[in-house]
C-alpha atoms as a PDB file:
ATOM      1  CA  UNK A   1       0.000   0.000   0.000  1.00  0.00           C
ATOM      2  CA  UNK A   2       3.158   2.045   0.960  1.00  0.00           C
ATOM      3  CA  UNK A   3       3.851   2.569  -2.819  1.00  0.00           C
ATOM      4  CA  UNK A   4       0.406   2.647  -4.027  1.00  0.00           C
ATOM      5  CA  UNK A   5       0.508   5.984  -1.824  1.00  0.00           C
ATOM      6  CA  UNK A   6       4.032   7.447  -3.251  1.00  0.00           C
ATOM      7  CA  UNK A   7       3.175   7.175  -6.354  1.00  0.00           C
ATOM      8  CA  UNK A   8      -0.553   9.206  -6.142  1.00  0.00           C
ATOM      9  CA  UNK A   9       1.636  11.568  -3.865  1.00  0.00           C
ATOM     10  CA  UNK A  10       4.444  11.737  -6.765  1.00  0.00           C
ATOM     11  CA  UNK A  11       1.575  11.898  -9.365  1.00  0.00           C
ATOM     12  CA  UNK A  12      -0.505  14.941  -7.375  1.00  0.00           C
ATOM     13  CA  UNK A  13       2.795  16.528  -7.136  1.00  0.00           C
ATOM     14  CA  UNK A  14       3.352  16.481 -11.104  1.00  0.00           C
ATOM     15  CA  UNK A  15      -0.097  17.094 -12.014  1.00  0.00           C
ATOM     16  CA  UNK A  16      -1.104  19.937  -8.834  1.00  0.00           C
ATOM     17  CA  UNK A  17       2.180  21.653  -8.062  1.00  0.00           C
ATOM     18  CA  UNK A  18       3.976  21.858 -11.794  1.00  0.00           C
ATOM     19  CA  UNK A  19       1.199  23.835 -13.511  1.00  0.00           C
ATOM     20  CA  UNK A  20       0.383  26.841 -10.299  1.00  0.00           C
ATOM     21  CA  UNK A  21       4.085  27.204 -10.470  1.00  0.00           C
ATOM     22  CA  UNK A  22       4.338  27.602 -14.178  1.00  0.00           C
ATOM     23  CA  UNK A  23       1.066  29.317 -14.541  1.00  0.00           C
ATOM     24  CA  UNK A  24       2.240  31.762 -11.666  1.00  0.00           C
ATOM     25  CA  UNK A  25       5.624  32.426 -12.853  1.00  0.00           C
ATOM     26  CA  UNK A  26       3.313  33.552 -16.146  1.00  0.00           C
ATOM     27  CA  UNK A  27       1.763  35.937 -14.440  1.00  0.00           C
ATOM     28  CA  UNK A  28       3.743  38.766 -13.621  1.00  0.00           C
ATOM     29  CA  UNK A  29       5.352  39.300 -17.190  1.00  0.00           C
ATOM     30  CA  UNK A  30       1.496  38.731 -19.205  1.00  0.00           C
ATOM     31  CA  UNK A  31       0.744  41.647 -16.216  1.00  0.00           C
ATOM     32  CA  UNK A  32       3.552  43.927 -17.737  1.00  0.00           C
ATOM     33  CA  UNK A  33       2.240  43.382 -21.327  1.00  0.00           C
ATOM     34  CA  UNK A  34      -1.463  43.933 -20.201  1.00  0.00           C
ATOM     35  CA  UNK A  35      -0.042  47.174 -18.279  1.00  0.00           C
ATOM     36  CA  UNK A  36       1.651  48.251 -21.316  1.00  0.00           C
ATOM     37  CA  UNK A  37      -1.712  47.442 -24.155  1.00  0.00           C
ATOM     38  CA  UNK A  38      -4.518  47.854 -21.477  1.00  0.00           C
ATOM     39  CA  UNK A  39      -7.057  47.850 -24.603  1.00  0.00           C
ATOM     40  CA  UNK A  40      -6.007  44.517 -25.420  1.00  0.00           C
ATOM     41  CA  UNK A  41      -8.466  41.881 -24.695  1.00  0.00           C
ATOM     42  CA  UNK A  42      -5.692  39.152 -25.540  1.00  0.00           C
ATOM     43  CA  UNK A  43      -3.692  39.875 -22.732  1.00  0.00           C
ATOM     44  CA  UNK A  44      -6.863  40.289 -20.430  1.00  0.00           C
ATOM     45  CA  UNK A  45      -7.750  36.395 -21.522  1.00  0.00           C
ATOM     46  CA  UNK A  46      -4.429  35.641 -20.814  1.00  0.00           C
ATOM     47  CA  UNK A  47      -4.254  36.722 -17.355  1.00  0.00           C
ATOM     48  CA  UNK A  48      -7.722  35.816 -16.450  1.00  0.00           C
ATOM     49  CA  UNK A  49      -6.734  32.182 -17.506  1.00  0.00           C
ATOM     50  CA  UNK A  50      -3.259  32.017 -16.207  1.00  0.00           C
ATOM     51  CA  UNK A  51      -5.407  32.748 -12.846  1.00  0.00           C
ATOM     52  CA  UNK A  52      -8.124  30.158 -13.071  1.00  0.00           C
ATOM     53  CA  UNK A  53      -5.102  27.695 -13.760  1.00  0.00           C
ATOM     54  CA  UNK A  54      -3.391  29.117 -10.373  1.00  0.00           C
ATOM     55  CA  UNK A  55      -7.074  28.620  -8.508  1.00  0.00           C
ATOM     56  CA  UNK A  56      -8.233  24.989  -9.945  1.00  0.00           C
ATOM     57  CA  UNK A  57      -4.606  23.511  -9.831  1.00  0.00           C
ATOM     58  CA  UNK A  58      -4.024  25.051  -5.902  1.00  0.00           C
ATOM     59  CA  UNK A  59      -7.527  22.748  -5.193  1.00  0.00           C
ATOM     60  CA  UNK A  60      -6.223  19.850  -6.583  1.00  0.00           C
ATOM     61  CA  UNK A  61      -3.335  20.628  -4.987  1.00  0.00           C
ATOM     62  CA  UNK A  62      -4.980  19.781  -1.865  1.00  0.00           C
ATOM     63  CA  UNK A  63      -4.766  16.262  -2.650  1.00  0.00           C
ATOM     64  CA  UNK A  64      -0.468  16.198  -2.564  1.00  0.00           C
ATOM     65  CA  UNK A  65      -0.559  16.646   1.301  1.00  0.00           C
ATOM     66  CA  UNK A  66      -3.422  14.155   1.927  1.00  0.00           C
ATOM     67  CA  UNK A  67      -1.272  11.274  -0.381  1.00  0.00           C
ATOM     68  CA  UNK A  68       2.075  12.326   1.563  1.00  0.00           C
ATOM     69  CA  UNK A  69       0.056  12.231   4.945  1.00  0.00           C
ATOM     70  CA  UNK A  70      -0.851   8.532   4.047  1.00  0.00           C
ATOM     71  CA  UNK A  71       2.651   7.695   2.532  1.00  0.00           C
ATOM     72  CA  UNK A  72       4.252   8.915   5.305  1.00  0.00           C
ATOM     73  CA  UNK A  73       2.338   7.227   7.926  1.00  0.00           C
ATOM     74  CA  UNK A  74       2.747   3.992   6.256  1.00  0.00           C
ATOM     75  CA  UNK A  75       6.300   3.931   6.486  1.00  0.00           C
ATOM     76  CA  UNK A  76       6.548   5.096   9.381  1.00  0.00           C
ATOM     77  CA  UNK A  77       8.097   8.126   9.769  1.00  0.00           C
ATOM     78  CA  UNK A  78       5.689  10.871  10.720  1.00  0.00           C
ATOM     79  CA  UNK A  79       7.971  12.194  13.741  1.00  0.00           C
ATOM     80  CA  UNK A  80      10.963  12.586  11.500  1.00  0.00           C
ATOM     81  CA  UNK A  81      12.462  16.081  11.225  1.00  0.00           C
ATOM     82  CA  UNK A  82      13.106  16.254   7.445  1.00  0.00           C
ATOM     83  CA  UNK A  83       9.235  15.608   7.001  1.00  0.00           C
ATOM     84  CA  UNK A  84       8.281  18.130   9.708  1.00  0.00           C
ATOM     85  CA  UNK A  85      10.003  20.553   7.402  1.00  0.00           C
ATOM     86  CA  UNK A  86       9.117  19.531   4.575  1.00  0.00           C
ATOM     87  CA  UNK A  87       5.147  19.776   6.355  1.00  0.00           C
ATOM     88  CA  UNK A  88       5.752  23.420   7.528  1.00  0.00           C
ATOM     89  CA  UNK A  89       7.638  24.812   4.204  1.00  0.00           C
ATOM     90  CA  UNK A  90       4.211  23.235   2.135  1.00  0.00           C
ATOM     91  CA  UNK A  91       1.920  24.884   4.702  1.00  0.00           C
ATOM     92  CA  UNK A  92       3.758  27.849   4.055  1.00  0.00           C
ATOM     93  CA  UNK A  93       4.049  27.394   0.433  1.00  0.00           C
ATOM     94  CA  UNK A  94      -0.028  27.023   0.769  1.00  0.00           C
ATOM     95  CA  UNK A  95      -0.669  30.276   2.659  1.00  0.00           C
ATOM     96  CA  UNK A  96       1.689  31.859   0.206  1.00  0.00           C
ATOM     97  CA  UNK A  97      -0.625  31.002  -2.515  1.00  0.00           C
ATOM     98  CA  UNK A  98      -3.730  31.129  -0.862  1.00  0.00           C
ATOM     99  CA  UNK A  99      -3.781  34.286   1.052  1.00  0.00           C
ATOM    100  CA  UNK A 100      -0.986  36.341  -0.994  1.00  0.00           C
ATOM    101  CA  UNK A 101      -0.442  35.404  -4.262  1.00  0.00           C
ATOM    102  CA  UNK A 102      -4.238  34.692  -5.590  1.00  0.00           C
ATOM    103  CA  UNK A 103      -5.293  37.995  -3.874  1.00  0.00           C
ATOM    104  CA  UNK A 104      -2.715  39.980  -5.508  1.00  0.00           C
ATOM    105  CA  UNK A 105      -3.542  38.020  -8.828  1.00  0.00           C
ATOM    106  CA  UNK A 106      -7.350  38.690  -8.873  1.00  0.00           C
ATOM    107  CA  UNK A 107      -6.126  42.195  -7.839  1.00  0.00           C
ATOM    108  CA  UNK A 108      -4.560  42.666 -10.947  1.00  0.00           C
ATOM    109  CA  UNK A 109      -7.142  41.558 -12.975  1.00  0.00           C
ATOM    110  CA  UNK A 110      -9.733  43.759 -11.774  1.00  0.00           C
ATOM    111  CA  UNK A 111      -7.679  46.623 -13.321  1.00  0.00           C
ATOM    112  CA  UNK A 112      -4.474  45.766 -14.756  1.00  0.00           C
ATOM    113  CA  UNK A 113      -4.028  49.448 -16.859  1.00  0.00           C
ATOM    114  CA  UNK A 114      -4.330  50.827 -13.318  1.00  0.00           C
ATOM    115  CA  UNK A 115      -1.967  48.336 -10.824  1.00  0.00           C
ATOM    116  CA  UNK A 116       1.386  49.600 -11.895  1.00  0.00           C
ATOM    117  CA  UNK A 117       4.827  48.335 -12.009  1.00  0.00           C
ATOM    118  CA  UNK A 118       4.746  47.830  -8.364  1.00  0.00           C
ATOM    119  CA  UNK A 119       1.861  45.397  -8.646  1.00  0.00           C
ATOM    120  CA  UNK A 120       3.939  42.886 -11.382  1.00  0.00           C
ATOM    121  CA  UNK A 121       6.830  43.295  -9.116  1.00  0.00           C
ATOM    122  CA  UNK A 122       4.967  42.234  -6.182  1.00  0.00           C
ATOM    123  CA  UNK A 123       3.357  39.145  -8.162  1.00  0.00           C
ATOM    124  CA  UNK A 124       7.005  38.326  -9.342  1.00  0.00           C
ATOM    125  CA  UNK A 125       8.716  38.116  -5.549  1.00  0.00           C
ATOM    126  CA  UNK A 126       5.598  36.296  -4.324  1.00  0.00           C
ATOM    127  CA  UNK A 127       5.793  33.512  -7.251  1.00  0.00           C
ATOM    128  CA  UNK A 128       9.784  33.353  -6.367  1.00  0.00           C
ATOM    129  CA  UNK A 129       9.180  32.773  -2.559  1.00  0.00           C
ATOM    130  CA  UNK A 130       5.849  30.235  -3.440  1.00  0.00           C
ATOM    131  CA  UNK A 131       8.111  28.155  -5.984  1.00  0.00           C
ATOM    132  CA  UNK A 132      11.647  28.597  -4.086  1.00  0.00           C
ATOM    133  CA  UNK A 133       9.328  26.866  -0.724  1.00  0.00           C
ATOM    134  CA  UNK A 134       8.183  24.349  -3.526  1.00  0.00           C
ATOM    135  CA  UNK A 135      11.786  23.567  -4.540  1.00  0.00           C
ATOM    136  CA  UNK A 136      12.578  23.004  -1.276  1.00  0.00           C
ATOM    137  CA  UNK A 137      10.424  20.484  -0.595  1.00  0.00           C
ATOM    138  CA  UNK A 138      11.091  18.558  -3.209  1.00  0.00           C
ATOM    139  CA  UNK A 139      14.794  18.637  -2.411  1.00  0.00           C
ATOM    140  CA  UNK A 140      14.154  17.166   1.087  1.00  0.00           C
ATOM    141  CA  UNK A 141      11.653  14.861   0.019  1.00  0.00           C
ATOM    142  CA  UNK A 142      14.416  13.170  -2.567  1.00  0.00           C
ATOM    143  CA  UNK A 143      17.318  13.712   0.116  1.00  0.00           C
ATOM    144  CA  UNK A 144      15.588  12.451   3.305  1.00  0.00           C
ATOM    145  CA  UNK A 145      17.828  13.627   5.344  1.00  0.00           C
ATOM    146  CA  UNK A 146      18.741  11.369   8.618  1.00  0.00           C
ATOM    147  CA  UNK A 147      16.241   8.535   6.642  1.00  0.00           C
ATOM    148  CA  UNK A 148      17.795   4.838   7.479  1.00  0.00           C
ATOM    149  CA  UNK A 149      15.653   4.359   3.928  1.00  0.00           C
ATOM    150  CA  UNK A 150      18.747   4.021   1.819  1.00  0.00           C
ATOM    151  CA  UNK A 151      18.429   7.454   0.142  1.00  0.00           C
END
């Protein structure tokens, strides 16, 4: 069962996590272009759907927690400290998204002629910190470190 639940983990990971980070990273720099042409109704699309890719994949991103959870308490090692970290970097990575980086998205797109250069630069630290807490994670989840699993 223990690899039944790493693999939907790995799997949620892929699927969830890789599109909000790529879709976010968008963000910012289709912001600049809508700043710059605020007539233009392609970059408005663009934004609004680079969003809605952030907001669906961030649900289904709910499920990469629930499949660690499960993986990790099959094997055993819910009191270790590499997967308490790795636990409070995705919570943080979560409230990044959820209560800053969405916001500040759906922000944007209510005016983004209006938001300024201030508002892409914003959206661009915010995406660093959400994917840099992202990266890490992964990292300790490959490195394990103090696991007796081999790794």
């Amino acid at each position: 069962m223990t690899k039944f639940f790493l693999a939907l983990h790995v799997l949620a990971a892929i699927v969830a996590v890789g599109p909000v980070t790529v879709a976010a990273s968008m963000f910012p720099p289709a912001l600049r272009r809508a700043q710059s042409a605020p007539d233009d109704q392609d970059s408005r699309t663009t934004l609004r759907t680079l969003h809605r890719i952030c907001r669906v994949y961030a649900a289904v991103g709910l499920a990469v927690p629930v499949f660690g959870f499960a993986t990790a308490s099959s094997l055993g090692v819910l009191g270790d400290a590499w997967l308490i970290a790795s636990i409070v970097l995705t919570a943080g990575a979560a409230a990044v998204l959820a209560l800053l980086l969405l916001p500040a998205q759906e922000q944007a797109l209510a005016a983004p002629g209006s938001t300024g250069t201030r508002a892409a630069a914003r959206l661009s630290m915010l995406t660093g910190i959400f994917n840099l807490l992202w990266a890490t994670v992964t990292v300790l989840m490959i490195i394990r470190p103090g696991s007796t699993t081999g790794a």
